[in-house]
C-alpha atoms as a PDB file:
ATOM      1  CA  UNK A   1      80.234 -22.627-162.729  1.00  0.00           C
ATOM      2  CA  UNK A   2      82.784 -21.920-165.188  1.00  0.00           C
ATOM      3  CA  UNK A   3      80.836 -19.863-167.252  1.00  0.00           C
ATOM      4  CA  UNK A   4      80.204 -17.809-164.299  1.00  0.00           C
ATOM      5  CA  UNK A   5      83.805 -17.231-163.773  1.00  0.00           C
ATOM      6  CA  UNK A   6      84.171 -16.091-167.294  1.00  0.00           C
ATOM      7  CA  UNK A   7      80.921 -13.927-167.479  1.00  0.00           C
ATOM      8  CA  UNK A   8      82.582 -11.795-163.996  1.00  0.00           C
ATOM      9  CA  UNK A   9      86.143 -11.717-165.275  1.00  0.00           C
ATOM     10  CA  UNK A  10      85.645 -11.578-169.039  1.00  0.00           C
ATOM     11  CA  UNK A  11      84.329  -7.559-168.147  1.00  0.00           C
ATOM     12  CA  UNK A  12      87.003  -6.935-166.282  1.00  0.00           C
ATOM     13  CA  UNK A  13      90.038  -7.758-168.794  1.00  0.00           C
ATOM     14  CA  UNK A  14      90.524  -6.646-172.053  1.00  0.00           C
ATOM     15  CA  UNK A  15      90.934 -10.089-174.160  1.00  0.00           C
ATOM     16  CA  UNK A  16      90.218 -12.791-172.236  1.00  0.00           C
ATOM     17  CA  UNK A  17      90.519 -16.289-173.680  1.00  0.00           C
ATOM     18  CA  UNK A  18      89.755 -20.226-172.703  1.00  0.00           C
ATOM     19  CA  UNK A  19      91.482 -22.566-173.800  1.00  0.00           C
ATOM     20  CA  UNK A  20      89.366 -25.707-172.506  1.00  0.00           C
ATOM     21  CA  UNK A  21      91.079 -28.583-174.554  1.00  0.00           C
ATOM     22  CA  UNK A  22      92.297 -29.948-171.761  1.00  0.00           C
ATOM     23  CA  UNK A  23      89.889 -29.420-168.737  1.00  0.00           C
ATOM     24  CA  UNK A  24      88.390 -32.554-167.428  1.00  0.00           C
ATOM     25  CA  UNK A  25      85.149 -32.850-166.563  1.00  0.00           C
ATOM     26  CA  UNK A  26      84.261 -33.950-162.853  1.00  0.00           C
ATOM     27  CA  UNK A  27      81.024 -35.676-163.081  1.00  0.00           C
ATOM     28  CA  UNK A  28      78.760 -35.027-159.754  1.00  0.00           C
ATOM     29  CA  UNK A  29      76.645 -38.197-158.911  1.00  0.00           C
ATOM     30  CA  UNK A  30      73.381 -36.067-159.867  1.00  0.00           C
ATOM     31  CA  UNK A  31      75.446 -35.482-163.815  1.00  0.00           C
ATOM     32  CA  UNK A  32      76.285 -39.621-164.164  1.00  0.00           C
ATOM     33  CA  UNK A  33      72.161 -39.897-163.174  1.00  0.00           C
ATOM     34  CA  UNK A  34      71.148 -38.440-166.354  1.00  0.00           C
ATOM     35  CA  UNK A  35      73.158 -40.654-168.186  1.00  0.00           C
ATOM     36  CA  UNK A  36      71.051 -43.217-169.715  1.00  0.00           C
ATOM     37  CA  UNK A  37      68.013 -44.281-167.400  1.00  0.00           C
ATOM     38  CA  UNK A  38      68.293 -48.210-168.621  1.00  0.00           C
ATOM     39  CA  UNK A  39      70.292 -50.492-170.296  1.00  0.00           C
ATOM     40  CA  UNK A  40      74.032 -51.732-170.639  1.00  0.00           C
ATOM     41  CA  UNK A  41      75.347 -48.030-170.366  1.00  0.00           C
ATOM     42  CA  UNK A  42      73.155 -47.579-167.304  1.00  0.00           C
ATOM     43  CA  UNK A  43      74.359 -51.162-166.243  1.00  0.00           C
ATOM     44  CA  UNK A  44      78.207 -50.253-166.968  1.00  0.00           C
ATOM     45  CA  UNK A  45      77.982 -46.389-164.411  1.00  0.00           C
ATOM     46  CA  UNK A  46      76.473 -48.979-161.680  1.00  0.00           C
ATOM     47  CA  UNK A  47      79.468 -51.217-161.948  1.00  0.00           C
ATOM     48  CA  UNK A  48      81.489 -48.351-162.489  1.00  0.00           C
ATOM     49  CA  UNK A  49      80.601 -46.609-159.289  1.00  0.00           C
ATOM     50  CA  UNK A  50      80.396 -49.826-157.141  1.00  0.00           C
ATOM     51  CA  UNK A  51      84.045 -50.177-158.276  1.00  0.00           C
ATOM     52  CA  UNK A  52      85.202 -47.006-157.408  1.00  0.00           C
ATOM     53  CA  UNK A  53      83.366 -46.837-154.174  1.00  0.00           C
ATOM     54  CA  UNK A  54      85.145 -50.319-152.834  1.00  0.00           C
ATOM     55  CA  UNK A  55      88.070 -49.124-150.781  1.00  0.00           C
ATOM     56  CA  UNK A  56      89.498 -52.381-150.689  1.00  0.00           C
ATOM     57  CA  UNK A  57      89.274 -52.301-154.679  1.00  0.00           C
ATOM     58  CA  UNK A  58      92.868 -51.186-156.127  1.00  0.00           C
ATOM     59  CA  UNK A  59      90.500 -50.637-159.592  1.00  0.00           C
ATOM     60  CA  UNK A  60      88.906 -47.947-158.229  1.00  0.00           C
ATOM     61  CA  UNK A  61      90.986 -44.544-159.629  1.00  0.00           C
ATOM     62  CA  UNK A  62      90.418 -46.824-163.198  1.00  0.00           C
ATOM     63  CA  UNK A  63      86.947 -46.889-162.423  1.00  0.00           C
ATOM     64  CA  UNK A  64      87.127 -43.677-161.660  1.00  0.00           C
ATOM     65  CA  UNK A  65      88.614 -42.492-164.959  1.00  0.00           C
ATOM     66  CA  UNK A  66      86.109 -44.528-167.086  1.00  0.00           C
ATOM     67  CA  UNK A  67      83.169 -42.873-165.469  1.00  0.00           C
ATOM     68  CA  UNK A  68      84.688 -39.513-166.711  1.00  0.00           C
ATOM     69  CA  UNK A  69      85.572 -40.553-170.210  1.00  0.00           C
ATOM     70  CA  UNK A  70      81.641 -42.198-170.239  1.00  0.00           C
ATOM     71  CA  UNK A  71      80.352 -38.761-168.828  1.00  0.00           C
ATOM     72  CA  UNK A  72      82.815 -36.776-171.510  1.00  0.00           C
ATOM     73  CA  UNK A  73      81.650 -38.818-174.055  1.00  0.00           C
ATOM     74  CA  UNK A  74      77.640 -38.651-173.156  1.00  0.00           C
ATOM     75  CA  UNK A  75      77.957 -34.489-172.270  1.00  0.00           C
ATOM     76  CA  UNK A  76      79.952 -34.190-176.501  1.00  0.00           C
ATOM     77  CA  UNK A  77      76.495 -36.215-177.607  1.00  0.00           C
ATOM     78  CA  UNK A  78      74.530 -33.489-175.953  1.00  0.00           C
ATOM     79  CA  UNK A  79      76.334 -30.728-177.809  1.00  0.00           C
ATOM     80  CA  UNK A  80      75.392 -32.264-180.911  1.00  0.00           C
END
């Protein structure tokens, strides 16, 4: 999606310029599925998620940032 904004308004300006240091990534439930099909980092985004999803768990904005940091960490591998 973001490279869809840029592609429309990068024509339309004369420099235009990210600066994506410090976007964080907002993992869909479909993007933490293709993390890792098995295994203890499949078993860690379960425990994650049921952690986050418990309302009466106080953990669950930790959880929360853990899954994004996992999902950061697994879309940088990618790149590679």
């Amino acid at each position: 999606m973001l490279d869809e904004v840029l592609t429309h308004w990068g024509g339309r300006f004369r420099w235009l310029a990210l600066d994506s240091e410090k976007l964080i990534p907002q993992p869909t439930e479909d993007d933490l599925d293709r993390i890792d099909k098995a295994g203890f980092v499949r078993a860690a985004v379960e425990k994650l998620r049921s952690i986050e999803t418990d309302p009466s768990n106080h953990d669950g904005i930790h959880a929360r940032d853990a899954l994004v940091r996992l999902y950061s960490a697994f879309v940088g591998r990618e790149r590679e």
